[in-house]
Protein backbone atom coordinates (compact mmCIF):
# COMPACT_ATOMS: atom_id res chain seq x y z
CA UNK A 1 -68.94 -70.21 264.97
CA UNK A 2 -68.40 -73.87 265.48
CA UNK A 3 -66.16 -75.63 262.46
CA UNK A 4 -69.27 -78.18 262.30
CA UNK A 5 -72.17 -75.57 262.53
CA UNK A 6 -74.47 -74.99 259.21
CA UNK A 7 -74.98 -71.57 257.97
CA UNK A 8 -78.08 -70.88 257.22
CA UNK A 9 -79.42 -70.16 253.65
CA UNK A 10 -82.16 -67.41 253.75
CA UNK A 11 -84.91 -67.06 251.14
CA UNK A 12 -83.31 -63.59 250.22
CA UNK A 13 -80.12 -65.80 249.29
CA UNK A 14 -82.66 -68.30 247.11
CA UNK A 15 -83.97 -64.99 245.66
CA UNK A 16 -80.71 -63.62 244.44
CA UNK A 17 -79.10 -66.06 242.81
CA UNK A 18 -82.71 -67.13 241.03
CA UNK A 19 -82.98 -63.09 239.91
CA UNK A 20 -78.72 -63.21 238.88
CA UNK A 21 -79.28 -66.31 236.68
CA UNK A 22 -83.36 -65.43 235.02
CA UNK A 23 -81.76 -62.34 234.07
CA UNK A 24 -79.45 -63.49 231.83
CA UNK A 25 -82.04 -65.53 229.75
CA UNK A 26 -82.65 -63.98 226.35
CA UNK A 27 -85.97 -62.09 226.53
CA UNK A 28 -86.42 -62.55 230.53
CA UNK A 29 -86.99 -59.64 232.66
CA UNK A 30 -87.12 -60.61 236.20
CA UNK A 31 -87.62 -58.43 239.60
CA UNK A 32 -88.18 -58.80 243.66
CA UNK A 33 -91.65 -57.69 244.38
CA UNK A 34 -92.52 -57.09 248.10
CA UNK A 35 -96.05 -58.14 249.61
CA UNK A 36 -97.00 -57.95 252.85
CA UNK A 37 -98.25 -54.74 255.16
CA UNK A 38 -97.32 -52.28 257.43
CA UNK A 39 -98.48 -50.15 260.22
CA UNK A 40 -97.61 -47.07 261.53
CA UNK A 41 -98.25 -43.16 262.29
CA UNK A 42 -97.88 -39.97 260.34
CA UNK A 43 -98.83 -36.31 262.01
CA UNK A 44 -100.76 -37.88 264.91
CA UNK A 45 -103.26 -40.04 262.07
CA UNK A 46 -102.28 -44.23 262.61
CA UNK A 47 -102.39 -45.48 259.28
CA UNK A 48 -102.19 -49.30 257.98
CA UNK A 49 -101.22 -49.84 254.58
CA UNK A 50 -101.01 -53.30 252.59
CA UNK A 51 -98.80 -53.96 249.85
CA UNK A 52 -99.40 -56.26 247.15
CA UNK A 53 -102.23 -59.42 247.50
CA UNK A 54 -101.76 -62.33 249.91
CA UNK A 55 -100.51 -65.27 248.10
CA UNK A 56 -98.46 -62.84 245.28
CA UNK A 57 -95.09 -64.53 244.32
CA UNK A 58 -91.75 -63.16 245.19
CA UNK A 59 -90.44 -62.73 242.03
CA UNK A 60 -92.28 -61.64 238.82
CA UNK A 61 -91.82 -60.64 235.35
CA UNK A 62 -92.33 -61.23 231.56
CA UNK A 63 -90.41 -63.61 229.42
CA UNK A 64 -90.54 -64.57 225.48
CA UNK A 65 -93.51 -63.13 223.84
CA UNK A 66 -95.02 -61.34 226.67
CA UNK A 67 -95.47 -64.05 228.63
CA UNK A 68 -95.85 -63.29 232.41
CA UNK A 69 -93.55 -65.08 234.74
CA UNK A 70 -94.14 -65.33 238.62
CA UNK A 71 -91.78 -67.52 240.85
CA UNK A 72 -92.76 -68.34 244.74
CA UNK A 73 -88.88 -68.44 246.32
CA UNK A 74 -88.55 -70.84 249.67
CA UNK A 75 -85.86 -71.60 251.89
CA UNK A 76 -84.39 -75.18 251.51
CA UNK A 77 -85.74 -76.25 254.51
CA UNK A 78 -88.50 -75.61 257.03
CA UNK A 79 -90.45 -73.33 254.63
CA UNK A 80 -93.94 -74.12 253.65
CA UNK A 81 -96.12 -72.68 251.12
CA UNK A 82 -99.07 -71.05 252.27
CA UNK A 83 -102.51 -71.67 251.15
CA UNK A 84 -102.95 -67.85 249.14
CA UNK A 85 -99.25 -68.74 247.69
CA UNK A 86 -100.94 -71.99 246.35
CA UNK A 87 -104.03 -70.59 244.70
CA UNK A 88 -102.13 -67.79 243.45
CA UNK A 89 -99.43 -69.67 241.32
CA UNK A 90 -102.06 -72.78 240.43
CA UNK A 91 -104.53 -69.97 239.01
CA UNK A 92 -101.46 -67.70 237.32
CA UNK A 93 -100.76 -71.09 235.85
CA UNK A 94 -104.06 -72.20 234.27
CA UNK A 95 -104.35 -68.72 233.16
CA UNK A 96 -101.13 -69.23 230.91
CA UNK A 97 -98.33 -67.72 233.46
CA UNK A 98 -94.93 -69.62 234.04
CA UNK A 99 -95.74 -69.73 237.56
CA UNK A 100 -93.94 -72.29 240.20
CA UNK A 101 -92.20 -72.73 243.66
CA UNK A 102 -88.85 -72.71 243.72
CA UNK A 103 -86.09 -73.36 246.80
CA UNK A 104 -82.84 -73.29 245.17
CA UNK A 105 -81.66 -72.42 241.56
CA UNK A 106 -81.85 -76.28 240.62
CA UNK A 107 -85.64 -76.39 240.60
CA UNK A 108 -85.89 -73.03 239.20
CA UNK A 109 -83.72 -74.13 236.29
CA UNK A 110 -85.75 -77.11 235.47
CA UNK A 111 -88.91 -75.53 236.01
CA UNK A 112 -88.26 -72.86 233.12
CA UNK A 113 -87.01 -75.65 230.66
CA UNK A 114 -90.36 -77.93 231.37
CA UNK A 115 -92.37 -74.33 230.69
CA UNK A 116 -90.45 -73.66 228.27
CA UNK A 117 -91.02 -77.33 226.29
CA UNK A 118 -94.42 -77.12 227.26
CA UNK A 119 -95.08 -74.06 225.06
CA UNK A 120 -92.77 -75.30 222.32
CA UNK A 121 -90.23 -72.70 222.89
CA UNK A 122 -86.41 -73.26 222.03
CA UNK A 123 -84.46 -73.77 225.46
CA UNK A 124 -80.97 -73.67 225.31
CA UNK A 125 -78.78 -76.46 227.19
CA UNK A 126 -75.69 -73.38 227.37
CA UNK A 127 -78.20 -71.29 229.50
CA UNK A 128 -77.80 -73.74 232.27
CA UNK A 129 -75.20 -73.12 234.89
CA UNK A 130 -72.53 -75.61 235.54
């Protein structure tokens, strides 16, 4: 690898660290979910089997008081939203959800604190990381 070259920073890296750190907030429980489909064959039969709804977040889970928490990861750069990602987290949203895009751990962080105030709920300045 060249000494100037950038390494690139995969969504599975954005994912991680986002699932490491939500983890560690009192009453958050966080997990990967996988959507997409699949094709294949099984005894001769070719099956096709989906997984999950288009526009479903990668990351999902349930926070204080039951509240249902869904986070749309994204590279740094280059990655666009699609339009099922859109009307998924805009309608988990108006339903009550956390719900949001984030690309790095930065807009995840401030994302749950604006929820967070938004519901009246106590956020913590000591769960941010330094």
């Amino acid at each position: 690898m060249k000494a100037n070259s950038v390494v690139p920073i995969y969504e599975k890296d954005v994912q991680r660290v986002i699932l490491d750190w939500m983890n560690v907030l009192p009453g958050v429980k966080v997990w990967r979910r996988n959507v997409g489909a699949m094709g294949g064959e099984h005894k001769g039969k070719k099956r096709f089997i989906r997984f999950g709804q288009r526009g479903q977040a990668d990351i999902e889970g349930v926070g204080p008081g039951g509240v249902h928490i869904e986070i749309e990861t994204k590279r740094p750069k280059n990655s666009q939203t699609t339009f099922e990602q859109t009307v998924w987290i805009q309608d988990l949203e108006q339903r009550g959800a956390i719900a949001f895009f984030a690309s790095n751990l930065d807009q995840c962080v401030e994302m749950m604190r604006i929820h967070y105030q938004r519901r009246g709920m106590t956020w913590d300045w000591r769960w941010e990381p330094r």
